[in-house]
N, C-alpha and C. Protein backbone atom coordinates (compact mmCIF):
# COMPACT_ATOMS: atom_id res chain seq x y z
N UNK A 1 0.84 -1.18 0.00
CA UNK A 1 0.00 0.00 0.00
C UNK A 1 0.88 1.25 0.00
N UNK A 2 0.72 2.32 -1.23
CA UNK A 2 1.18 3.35 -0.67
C UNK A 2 0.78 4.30 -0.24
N UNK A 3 1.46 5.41 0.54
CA UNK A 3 0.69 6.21 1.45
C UNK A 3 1.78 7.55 0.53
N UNK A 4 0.48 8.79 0.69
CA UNK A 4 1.22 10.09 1.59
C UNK A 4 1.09 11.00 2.30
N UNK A 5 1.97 11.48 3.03
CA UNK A 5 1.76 12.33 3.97
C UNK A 5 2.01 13.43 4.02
N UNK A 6 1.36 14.87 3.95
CA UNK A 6 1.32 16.57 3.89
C UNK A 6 1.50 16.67 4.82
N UNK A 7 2.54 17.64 5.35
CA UNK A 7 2.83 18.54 6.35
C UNK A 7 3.69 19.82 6.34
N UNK A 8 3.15 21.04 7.16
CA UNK A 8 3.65 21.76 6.52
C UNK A 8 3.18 23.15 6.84
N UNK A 9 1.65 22.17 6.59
CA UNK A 9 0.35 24.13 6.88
C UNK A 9 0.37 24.81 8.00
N UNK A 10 -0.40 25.85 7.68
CA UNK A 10 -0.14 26.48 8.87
C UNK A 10 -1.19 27.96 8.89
N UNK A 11 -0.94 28.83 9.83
CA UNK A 11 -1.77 30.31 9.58
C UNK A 11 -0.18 30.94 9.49
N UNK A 12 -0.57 32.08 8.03
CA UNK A 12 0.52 33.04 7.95
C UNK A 12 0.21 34.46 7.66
N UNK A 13 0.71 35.20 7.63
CA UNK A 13 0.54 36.35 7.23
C UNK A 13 0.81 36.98 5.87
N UNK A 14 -0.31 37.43 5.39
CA UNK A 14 0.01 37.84 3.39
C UNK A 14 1.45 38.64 3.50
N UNK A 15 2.04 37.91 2.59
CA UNK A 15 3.58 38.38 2.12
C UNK A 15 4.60 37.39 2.67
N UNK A 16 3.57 36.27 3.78
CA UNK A 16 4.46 35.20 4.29
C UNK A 16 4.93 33.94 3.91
N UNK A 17 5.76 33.12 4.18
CA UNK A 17 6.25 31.85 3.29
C UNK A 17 5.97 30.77 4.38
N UNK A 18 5.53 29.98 3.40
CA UNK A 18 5.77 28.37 4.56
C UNK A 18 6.42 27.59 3.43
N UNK A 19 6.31 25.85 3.77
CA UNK A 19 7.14 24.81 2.81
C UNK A 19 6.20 23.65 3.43
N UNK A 20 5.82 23.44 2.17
CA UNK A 20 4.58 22.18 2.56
C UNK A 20 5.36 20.79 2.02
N UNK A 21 5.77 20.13 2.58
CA UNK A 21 6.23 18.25 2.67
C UNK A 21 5.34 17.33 2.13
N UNK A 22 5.27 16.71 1.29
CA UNK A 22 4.70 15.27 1.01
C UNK A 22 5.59 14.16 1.08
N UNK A 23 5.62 13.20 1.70
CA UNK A 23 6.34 11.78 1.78
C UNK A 23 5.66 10.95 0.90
N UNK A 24 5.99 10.16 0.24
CA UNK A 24 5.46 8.94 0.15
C UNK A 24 5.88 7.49 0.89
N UNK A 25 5.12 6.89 0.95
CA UNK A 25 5.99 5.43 1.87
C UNK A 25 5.18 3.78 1.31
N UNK A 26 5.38 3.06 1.09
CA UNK A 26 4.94 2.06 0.57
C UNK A 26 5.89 1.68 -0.43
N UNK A 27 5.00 0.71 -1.32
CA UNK A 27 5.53 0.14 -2.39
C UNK A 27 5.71 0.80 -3.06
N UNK A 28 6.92 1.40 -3.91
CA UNK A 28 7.28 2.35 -4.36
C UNK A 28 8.55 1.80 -5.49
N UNK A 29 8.33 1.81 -7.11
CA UNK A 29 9.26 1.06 -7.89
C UNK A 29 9.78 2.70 -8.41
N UNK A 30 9.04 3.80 -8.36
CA UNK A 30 9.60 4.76 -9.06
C UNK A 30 8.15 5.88 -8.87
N UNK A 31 8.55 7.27 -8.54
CA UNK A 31 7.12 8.17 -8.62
C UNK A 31 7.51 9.18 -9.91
N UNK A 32 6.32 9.02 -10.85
CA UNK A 32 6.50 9.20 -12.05
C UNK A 32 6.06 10.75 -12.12
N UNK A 33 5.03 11.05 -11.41
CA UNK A 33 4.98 12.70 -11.46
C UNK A 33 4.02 12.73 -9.92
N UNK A 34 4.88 13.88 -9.21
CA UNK A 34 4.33 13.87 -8.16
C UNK A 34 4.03 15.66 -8.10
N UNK A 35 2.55 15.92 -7.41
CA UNK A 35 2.34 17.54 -7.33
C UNK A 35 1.16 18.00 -6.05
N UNK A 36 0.89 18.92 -6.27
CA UNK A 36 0.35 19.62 -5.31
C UNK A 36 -1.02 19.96 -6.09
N UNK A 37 -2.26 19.82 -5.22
CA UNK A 37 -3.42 20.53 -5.52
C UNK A 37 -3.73 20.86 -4.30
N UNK A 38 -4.92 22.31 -4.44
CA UNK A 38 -5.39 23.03 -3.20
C UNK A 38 -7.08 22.82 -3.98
N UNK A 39 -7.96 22.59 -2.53
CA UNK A 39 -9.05 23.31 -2.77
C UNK A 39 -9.59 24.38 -1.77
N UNK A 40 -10.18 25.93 -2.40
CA UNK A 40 -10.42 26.80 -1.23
C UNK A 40 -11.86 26.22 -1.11
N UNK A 41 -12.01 26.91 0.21
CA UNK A 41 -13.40 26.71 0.92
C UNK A 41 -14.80 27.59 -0.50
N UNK A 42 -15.17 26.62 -0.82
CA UNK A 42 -16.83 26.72 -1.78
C UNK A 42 -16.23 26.92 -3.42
N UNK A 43 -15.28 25.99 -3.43
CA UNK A 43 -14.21 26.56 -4.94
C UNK A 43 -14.04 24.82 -5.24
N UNK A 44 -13.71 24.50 -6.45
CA UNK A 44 -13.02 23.18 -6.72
C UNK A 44 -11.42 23.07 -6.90
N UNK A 45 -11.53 21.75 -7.03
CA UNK A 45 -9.71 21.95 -6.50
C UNK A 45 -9.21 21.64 -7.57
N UNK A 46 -7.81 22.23 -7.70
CA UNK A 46 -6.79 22.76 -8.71
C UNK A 46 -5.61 22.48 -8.83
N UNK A 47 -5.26 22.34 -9.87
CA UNK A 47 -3.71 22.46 -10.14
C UNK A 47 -2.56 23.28 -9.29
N UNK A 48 -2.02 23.18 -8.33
CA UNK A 48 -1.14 24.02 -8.03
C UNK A 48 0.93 24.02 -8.97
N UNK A 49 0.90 22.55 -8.34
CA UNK A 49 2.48 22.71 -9.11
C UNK A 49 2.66 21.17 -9.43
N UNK A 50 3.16 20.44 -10.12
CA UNK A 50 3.89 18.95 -10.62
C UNK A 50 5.19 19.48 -11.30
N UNK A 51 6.15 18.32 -10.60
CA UNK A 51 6.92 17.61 -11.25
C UNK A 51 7.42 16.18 -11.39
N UNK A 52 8.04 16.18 -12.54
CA UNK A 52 8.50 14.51 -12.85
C UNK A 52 9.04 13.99 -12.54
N UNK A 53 9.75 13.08 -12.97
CA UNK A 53 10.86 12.25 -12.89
C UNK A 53 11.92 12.50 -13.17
N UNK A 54 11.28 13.38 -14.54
CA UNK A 54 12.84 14.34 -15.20
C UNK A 54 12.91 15.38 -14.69
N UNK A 55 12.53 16.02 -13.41
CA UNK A 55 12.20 17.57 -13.42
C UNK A 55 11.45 18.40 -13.76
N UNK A 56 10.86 18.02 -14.70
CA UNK A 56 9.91 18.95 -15.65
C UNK A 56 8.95 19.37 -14.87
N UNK A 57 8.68 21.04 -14.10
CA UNK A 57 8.18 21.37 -13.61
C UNK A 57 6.51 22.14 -14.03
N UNK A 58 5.46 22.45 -13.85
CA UNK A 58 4.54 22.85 -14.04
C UNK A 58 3.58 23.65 -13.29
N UNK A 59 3.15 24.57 -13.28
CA UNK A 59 2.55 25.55 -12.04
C UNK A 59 1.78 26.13 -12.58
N UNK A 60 0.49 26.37 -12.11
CA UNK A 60 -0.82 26.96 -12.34
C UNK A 60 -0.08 28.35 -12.32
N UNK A 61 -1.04 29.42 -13.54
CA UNK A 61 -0.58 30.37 -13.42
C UNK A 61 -0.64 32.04 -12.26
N UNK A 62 -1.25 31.22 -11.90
CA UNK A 62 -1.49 32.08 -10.19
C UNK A 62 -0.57 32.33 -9.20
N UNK A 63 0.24 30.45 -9.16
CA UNK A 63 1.25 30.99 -8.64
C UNK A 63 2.70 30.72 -8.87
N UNK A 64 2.74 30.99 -10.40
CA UNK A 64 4.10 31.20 -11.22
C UNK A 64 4.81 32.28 -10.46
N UNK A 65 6.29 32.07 -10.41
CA UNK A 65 7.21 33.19 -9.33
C UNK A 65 7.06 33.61 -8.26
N UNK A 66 6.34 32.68 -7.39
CA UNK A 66 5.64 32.91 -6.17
C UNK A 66 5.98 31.32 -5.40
N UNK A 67 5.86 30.41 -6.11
CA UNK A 67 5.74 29.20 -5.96
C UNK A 67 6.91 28.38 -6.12
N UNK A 68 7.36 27.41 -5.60
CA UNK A 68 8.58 26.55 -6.11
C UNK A 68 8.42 25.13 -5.95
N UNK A 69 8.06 24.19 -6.34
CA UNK A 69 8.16 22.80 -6.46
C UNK A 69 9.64 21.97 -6.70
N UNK A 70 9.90 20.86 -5.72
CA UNK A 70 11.10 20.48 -5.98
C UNK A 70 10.79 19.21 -5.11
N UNK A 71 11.88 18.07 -5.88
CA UNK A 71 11.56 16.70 -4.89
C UNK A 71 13.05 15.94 -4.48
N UNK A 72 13.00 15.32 -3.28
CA UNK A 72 13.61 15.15 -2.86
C UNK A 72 13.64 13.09 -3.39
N UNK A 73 14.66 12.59 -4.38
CA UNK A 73 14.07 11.58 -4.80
C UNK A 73 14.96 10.42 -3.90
N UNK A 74 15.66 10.47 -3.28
CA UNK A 74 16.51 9.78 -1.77
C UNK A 74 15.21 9.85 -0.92
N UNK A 75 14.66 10.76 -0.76
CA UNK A 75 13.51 10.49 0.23
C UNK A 75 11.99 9.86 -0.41
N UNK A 76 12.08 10.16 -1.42
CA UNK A 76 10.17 10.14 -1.90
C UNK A 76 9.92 11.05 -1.21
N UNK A 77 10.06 12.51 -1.09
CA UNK A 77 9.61 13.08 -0.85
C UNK A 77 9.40 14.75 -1.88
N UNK A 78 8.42 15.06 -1.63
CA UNK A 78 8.31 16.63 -2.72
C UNK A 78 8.14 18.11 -1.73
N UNK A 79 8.28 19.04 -2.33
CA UNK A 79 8.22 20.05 -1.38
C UNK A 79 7.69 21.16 -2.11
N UNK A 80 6.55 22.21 -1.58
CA UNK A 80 6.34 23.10 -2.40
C UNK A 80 6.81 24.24 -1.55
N UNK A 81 7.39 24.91 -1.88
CA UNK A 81 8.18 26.53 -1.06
C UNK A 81 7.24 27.64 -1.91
N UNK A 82 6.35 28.13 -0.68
CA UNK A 82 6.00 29.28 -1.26
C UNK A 82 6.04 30.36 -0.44
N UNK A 83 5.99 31.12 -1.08
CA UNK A 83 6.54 32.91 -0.87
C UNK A 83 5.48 33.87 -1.49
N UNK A 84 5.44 34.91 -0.91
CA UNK A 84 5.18 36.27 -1.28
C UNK A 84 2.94 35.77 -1.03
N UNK A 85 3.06 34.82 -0.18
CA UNK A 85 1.27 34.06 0.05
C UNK A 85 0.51 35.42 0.28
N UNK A 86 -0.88 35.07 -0.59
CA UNK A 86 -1.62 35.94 -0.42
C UNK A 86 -2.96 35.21 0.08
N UNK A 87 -4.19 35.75 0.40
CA UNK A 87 -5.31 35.62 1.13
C UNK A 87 -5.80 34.54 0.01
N UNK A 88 -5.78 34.31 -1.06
CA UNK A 88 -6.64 33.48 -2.33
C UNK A 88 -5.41 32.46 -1.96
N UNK A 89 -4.76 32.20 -1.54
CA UNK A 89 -4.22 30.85 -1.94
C UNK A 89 -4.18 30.16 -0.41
N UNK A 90 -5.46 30.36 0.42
CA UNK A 90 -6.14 29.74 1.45
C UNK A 90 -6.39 28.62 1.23
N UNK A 91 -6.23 27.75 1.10
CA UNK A 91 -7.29 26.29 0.57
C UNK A 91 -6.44 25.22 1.51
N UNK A 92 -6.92 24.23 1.55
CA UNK A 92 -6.55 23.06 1.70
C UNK A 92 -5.17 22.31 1.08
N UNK A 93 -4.43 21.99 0.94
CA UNK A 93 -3.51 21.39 0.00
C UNK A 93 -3.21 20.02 -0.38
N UNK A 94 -3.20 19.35 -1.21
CA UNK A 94 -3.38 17.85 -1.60
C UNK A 94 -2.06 17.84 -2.31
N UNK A 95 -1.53 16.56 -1.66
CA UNK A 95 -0.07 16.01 -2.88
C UNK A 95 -0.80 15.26 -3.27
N UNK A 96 -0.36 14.86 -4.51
CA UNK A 96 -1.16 13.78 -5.27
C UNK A 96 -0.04 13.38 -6.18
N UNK A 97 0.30 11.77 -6.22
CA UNK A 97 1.29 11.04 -7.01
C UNK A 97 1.11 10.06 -7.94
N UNK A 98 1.53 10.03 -9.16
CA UNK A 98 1.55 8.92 -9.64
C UNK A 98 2.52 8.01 -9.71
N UNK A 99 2.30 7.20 -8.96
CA UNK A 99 3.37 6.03 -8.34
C UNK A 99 3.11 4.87 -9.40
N UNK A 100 4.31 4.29 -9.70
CA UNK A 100 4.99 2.88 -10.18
C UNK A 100 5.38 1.71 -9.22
N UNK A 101 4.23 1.27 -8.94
CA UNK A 101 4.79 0.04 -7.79
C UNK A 101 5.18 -1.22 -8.11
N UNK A 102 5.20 -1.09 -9.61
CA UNK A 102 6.03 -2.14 -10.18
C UNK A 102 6.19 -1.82 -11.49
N UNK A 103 7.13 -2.43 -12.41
CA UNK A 103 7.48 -1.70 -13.42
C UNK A 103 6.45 -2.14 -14.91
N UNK A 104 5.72 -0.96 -15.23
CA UNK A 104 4.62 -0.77 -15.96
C UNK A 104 3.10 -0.68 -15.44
N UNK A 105 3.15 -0.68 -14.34
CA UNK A 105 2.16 -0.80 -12.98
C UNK A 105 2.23 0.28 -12.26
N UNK A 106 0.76 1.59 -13.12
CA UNK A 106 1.16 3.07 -12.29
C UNK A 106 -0.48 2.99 -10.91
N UNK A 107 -0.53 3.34 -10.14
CA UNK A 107 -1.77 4.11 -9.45
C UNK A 107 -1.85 4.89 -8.75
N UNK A 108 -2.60 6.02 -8.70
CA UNK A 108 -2.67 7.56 -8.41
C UNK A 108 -3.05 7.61 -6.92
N UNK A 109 -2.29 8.27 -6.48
CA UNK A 109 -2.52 8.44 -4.78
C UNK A 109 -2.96 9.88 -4.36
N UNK A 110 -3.78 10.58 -3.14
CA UNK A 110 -3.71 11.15 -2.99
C UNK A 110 -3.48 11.39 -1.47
N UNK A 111 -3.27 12.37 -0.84
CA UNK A 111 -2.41 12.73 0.44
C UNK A 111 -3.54 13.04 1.07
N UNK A 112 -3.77 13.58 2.50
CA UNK A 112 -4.94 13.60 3.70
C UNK A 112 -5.49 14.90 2.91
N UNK A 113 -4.25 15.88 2.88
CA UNK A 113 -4.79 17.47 3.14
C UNK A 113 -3.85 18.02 4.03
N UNK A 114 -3.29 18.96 3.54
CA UNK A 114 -3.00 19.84 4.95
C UNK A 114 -3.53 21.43 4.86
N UNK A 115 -3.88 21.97 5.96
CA UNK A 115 -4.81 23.60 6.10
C UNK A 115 -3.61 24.82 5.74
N UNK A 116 -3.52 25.41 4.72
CA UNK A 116 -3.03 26.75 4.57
C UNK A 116 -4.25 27.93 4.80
N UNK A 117 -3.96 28.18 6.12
CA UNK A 117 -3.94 30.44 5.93
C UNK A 117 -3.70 31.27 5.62
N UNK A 118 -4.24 31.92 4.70
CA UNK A 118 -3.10 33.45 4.84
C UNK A 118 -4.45 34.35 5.40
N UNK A 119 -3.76 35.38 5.89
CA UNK A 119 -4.23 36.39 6.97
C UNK A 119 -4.35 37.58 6.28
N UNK A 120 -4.91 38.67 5.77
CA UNK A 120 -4.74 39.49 5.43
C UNK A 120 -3.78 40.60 6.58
């Protein structure tokens, strides 16, 4: 079974930074693209940032230059660093992976949630 785990959130203040963690842990042959979605409260949930295997990074355009995605592949783990947070990017946050638990054998995981604030 694989799992992951968000941590990270928090209450901040607009113009403030946090760094949100996803682990993965389980059966794990290779994570083929691993990323971040948020949903805000009465909104559907979204694209925030993915990357691959190769790096190849991707970010909703909201929070292009604000945002940083990067993974740690010794750990299975991903990280989103964001900066310059404003009041709209309140939501919930979801890692979500597509894992290889054996080779040609992908299935899509998603993480609990963790709570981002920003404060005006």
């Amino acid at each position: 079974q694989v799992q992951l785990a968000e941590s990270g959130g928090g209450l901040v203040q607009a113009g403030g930074s946090l760094r949100l963690s996803c682990a993965a842990t389980g059966s794990i042959f290779s994570i083929d693209v691993i990323g971040w979605y948020r949903q805000a409260p009465g909104k559907q949930r979204e694209l925030v940032a993915t990357i691959t295997s190769g790096g190849n990074r991707n970010y909703a355009d909201s929070v292009k230059g604000r945002f940083t995605i990067s993974r740690d592949n010794a750990k299975n783990t991903v990280y989103l660093q964001m900066n310059s947070l404003k009041p709209e990017d309140t939501a919930v946050y979801y890692c979500n992976a597509r894992i290889q638990i054996v080779r040609g054998t992908f299935t899509s995981v998603w993480g609990q949630g963790t709570h981002v604030t920003v404060s005006s």
